[in-house]
PDB file of N, CA and C in Angstrom:
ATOM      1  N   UNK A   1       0.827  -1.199   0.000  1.00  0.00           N
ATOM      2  CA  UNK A   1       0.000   0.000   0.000  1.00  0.00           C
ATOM      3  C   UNK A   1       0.872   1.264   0.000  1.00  0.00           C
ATOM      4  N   UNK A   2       2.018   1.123   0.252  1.00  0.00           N
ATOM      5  CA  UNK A   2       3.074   2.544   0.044  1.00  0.00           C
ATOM      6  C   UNK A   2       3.043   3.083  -1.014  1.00  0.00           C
ATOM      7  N   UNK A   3       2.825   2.193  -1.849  1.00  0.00           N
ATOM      8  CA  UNK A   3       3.684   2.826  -3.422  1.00  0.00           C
ATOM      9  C   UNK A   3       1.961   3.376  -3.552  1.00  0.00           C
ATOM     10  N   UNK A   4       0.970   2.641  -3.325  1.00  0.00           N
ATOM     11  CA  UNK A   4      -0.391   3.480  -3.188  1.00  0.00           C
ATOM     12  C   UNK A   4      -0.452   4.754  -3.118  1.00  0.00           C
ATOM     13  N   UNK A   5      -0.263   4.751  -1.528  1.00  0.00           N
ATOM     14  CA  UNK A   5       0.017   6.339  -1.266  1.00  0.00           C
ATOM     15  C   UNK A   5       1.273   7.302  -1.846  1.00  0.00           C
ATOM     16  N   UNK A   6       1.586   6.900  -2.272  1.00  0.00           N
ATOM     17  CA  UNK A   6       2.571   7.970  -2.968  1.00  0.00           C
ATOM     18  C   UNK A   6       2.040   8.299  -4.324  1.00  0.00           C
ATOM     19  N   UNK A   7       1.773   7.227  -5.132  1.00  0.00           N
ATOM     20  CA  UNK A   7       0.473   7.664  -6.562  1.00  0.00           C
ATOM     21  C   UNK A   7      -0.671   9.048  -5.590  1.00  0.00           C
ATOM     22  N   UNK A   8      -0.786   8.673  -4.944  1.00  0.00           N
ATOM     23  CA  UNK A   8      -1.661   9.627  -4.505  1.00  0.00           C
ATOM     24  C   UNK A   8      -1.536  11.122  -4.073  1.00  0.00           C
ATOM     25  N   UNK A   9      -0.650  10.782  -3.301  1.00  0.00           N
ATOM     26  CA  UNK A   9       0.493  12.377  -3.021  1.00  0.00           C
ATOM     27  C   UNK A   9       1.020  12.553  -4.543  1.00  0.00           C
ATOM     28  N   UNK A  10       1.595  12.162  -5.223  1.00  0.00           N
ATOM     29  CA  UNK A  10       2.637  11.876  -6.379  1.00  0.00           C
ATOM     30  C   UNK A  10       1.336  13.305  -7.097  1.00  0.00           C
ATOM     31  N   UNK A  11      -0.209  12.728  -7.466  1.00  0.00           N
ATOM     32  CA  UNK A  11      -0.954  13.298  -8.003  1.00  0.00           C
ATOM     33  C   UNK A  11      -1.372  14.462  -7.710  1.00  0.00           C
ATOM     34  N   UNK A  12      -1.719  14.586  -6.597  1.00  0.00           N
ATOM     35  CA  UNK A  12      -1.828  15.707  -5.638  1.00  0.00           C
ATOM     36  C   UNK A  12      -1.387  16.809  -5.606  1.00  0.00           C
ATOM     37  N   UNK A  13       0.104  16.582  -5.747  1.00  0.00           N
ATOM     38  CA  UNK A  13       1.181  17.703  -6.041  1.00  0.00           C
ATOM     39  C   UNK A  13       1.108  18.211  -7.415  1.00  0.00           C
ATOM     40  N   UNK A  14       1.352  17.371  -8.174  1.00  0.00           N
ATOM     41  CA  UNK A  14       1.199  17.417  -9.388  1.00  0.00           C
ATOM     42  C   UNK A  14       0.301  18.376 -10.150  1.00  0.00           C
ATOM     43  N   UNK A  15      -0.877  18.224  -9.402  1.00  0.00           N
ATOM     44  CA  UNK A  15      -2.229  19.204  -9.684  1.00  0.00           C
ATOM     45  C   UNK A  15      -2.196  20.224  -9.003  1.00  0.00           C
ATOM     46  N   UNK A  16      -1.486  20.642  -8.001  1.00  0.00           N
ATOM     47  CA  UNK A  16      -1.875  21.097  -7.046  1.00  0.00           C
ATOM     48  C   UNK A  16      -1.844  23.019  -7.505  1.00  0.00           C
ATOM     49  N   UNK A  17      -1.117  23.133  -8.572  1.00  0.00           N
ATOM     50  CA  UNK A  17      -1.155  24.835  -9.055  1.00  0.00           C
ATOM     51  C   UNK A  17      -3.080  25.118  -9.466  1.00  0.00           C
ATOM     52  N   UNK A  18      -3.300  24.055 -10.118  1.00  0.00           N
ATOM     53  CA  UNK A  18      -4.773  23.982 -10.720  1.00  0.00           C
ATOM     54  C   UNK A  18      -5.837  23.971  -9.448  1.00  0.00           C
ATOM     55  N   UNK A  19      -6.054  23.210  -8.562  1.00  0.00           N
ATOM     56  CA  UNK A  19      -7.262  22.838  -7.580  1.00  0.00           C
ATOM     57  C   UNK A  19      -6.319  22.128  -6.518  1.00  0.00           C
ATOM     58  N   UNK A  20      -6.809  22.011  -5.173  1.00  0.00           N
ATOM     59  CA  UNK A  20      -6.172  21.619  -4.159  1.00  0.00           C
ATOM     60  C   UNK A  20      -7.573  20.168  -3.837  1.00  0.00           C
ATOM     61  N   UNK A  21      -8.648  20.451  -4.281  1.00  0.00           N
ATOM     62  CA  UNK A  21      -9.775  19.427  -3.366  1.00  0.00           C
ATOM     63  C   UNK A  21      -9.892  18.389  -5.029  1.00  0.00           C
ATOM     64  N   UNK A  22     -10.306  16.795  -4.802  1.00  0.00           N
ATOM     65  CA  UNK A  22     -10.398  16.317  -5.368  1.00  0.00           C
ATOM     66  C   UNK A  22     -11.317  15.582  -5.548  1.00  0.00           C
ATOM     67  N   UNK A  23     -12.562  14.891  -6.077  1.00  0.00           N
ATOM     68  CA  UNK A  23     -13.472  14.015  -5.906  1.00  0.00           C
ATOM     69  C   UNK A  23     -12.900  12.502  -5.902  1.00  0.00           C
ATOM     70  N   UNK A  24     -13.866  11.601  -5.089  1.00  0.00           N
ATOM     71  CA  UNK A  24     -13.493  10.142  -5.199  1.00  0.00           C
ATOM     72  C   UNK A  24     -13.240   9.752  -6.505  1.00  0.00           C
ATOM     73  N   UNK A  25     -14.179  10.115  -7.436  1.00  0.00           N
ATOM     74  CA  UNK A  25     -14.005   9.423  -9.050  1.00  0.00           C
ATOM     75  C   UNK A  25     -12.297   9.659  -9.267  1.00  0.00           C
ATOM     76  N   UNK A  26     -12.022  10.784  -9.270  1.00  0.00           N
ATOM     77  CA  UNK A  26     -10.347  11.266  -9.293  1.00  0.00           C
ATOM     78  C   UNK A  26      -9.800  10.479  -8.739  1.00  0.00           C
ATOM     79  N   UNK A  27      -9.666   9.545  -8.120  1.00  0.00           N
ATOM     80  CA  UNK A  27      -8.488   8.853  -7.577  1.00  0.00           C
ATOM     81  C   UNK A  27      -8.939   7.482  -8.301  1.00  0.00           C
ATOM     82  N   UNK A  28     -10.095   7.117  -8.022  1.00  0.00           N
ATOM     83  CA  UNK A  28     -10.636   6.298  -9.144  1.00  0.00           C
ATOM     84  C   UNK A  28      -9.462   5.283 -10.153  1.00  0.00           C
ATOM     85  N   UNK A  29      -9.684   7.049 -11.049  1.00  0.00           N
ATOM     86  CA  UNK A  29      -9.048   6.767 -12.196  1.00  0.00           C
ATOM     87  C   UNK A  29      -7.177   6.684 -11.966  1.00  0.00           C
ATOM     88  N   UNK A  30      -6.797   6.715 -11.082  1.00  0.00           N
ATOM     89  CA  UNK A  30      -5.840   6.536 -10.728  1.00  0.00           C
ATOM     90  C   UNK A  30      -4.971   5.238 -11.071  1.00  0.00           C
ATOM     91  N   UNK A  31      -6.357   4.375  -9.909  1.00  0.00           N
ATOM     92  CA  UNK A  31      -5.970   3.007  -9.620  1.00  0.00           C
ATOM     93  C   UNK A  31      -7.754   1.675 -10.941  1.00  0.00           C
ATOM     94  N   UNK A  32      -7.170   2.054 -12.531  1.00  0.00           N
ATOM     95  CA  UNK A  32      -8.583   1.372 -12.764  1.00  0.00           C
ATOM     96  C   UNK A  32      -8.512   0.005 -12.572  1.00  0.00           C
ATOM     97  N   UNK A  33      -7.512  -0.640 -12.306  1.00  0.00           N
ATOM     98  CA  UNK A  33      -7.673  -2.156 -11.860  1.00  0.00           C
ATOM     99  C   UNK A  33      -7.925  -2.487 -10.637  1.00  0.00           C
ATOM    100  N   UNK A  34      -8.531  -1.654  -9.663  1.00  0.00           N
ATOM    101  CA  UNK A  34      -8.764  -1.874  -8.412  1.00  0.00           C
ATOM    102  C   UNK A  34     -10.238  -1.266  -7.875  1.00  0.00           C
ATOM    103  N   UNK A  35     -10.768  -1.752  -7.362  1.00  0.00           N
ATOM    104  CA  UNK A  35     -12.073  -1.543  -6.683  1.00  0.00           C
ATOM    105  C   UNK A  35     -12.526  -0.386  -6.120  1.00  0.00           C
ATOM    106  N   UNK A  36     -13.282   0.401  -5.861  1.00  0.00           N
ATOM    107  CA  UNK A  36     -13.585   1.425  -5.185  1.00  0.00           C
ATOM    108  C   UNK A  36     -13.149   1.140  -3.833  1.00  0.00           C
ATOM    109  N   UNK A  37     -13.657  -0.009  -2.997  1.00  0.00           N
ATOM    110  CA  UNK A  37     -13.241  -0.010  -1.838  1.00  0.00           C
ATOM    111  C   UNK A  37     -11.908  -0.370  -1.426  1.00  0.00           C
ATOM    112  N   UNK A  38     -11.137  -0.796  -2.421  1.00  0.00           N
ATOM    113  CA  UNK A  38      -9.505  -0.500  -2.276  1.00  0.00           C
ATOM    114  C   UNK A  38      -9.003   0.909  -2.494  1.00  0.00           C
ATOM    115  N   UNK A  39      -9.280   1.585  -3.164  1.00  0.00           N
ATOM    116  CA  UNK A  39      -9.426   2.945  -3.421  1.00  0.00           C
ATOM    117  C   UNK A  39      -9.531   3.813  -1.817  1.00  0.00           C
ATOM    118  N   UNK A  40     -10.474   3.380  -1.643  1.00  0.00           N
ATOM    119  CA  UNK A  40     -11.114   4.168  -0.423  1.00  0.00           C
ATOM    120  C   UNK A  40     -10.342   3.802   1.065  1.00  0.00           C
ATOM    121  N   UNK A  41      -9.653   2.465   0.409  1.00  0.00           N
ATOM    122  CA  UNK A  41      -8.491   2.007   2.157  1.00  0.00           C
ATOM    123  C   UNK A  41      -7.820   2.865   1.859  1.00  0.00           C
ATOM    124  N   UNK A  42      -7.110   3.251   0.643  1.00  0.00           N
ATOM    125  CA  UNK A  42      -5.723   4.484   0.426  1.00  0.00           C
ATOM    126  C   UNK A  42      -6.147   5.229   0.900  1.00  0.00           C
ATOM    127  N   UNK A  43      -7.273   5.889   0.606  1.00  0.00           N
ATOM    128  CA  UNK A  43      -7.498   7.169   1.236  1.00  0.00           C
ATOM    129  C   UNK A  43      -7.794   7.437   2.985  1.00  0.00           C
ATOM    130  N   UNK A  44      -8.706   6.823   3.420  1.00  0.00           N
ATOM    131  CA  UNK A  44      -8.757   6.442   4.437  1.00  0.00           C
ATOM    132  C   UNK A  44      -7.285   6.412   5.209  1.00  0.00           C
ATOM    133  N   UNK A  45      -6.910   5.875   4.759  1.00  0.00           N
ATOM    134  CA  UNK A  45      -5.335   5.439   5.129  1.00  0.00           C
ATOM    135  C   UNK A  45      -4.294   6.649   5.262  1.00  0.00           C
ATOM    136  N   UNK A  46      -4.333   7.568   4.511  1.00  0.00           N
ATOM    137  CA  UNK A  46      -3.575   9.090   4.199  1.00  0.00           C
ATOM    138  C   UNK A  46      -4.101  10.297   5.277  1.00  0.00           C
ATOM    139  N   UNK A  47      -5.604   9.699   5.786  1.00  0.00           N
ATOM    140  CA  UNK A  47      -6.271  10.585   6.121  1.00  0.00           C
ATOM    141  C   UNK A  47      -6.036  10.427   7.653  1.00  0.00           C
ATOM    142  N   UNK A  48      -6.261   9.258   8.559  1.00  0.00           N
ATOM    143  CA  UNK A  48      -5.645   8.726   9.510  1.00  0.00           C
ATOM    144  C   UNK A  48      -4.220   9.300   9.530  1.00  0.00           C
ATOM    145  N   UNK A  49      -3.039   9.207   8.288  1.00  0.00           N
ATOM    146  CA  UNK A  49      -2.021   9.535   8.985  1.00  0.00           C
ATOM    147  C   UNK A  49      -1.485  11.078   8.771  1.00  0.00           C
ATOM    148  N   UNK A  50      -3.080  11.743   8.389  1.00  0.00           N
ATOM    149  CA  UNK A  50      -3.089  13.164   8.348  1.00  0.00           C
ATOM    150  C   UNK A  50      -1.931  13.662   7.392  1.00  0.00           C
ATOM    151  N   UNK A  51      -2.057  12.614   6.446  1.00  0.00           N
ATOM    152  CA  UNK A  51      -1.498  13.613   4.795  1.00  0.00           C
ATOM    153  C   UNK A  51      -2.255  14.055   4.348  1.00  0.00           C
ATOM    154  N   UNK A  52      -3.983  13.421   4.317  1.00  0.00           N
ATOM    155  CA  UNK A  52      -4.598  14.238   3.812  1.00  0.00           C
ATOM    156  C   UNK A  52      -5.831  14.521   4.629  1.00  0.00           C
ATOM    157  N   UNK A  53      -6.888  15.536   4.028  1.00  0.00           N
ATOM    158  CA  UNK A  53      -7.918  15.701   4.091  1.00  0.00           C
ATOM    159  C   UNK A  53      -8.863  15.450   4.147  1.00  0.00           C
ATOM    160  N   UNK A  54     -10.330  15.182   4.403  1.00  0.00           N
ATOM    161  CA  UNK A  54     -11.576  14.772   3.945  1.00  0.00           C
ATOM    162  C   UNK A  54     -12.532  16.411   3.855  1.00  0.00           C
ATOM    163  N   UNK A  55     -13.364  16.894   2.876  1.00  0.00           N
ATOM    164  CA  UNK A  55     -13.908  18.066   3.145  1.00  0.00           C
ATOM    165  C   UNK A  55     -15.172  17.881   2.447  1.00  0.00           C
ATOM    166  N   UNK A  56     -16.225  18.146   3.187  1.00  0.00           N
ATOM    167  CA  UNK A  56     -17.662  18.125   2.711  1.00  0.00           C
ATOM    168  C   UNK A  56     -18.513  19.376   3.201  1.00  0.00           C
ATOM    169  N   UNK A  57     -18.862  19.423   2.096  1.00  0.00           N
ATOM    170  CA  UNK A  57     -19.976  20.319   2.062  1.00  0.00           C
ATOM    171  C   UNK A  57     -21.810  19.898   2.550  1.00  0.00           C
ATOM    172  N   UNK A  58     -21.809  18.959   2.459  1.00  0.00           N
ATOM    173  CA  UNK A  58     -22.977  18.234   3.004  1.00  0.00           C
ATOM    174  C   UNK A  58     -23.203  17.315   1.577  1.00  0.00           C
ATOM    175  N   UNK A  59     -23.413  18.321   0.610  1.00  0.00           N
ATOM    176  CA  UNK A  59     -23.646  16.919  -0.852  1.00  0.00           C
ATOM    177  C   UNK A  59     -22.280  16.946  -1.935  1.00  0.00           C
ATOM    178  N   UNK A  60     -20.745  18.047  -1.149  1.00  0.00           N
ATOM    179  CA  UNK A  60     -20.517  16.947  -1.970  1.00  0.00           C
ATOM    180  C   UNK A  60     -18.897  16.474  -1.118  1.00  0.00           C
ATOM    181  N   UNK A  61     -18.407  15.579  -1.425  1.00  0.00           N
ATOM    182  CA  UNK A  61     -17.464  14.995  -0.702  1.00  0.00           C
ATOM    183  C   UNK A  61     -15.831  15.118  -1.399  1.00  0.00           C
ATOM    184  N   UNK A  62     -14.842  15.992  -1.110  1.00  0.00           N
ATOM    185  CA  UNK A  62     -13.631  15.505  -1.586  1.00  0.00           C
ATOM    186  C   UNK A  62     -12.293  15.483  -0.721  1.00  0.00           C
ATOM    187  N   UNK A  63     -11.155  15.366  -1.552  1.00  0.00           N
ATOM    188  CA  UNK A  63     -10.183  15.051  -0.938  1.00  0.00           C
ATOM    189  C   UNK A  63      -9.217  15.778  -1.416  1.00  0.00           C
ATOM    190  N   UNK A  64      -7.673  16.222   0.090  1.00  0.00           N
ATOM    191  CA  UNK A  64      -6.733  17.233  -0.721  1.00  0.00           C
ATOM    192  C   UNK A  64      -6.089  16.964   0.438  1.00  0.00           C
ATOM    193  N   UNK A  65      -4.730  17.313   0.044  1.00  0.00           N
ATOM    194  CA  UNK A  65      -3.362  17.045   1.093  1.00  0.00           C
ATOM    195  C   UNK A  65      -3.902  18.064   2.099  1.00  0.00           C
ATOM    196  N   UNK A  66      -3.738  18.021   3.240  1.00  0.00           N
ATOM    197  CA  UNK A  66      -3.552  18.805   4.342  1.00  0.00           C
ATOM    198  C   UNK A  66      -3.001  19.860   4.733  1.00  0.00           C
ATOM    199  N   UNK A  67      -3.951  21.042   4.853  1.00  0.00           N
ATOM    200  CA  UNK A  67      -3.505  22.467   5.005  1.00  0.00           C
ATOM    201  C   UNK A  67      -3.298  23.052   3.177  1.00  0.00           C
ATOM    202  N   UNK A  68      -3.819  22.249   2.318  1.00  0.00           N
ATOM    203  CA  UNK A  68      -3.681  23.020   0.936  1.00  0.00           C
ATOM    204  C   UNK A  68      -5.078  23.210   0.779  1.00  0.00           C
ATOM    205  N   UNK A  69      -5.167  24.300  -0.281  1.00  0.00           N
ATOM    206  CA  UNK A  69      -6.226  25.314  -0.688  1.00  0.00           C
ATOM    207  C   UNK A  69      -6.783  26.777   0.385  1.00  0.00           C
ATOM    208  N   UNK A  70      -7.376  27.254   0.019  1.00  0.00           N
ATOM    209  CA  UNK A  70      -8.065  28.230   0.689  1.00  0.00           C
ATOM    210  C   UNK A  70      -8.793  28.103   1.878  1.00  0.00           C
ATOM    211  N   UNK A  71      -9.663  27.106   1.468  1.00  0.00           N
ATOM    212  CA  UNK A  71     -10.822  26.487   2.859  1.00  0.00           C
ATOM    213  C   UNK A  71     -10.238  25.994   3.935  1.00  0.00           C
ATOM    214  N   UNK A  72      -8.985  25.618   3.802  1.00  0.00           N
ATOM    215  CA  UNK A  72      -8.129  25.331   5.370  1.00  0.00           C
ATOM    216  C   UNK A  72      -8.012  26.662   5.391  1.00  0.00           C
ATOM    217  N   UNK A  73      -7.339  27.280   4.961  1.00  0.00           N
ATOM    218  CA  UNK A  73      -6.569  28.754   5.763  1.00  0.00           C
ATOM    219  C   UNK A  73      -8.401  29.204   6.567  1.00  0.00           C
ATOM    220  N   UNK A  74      -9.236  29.503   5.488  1.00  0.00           N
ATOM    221  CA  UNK A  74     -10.506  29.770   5.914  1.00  0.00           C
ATOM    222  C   UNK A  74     -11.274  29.782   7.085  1.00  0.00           C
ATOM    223  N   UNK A  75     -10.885  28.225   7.598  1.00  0.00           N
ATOM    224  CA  UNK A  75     -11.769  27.567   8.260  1.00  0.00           C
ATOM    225  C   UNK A  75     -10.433  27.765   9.456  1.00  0.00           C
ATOM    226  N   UNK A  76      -9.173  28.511   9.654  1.00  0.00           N
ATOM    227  CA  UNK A  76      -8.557  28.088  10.909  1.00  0.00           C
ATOM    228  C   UNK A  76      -7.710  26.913  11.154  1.00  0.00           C
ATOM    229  N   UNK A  77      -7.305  25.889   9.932  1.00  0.00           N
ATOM    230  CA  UNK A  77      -7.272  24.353  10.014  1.00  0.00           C
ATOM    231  C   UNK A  77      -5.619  24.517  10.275  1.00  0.00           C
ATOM    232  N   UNK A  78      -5.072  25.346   9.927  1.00  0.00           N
ATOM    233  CA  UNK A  78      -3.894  25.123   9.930  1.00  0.00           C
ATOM    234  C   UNK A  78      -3.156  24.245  10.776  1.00  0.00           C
TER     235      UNK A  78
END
């Protein structure tokens, strides 16, 4: 699951001049030989060790490294 999380950070960064928050489908397509709910241990998994984020609005749900974008500074998260 390492090399997991690093596709994931790896992407993250990568994008990160464009948008900081990401939807589930986005990681998705990351990993297409693998299941949503393998998908969702990576993340889960990043999020626990507070690399990343979880941020909802009530309908909609995404994901972004920790302390990036606006809505952390916003919200105090630092």
């Amino acid at each position: 699951m390492a090399d997991d999380k690093e596709i994931v950070v790896e992407f993250l960064k990568s994008k990160s001049a464009a948008k900081s928050k990401f939807y589930f489908k986005d990681f998705l397509e990351l990993f297409p030989d693998r299941g949503p709910r393998d998908v969702k241990k990576v993340l889960t998994k990043l999020i626990n060790e507070e690399v990343l984020e979880f941020w909802s609005s009530g309908s909609t749900s995404m994901y972004g490294l920790k302390g990036a974008g606006k809505q952390s500074h916003a919200e105090g998260e630092d």
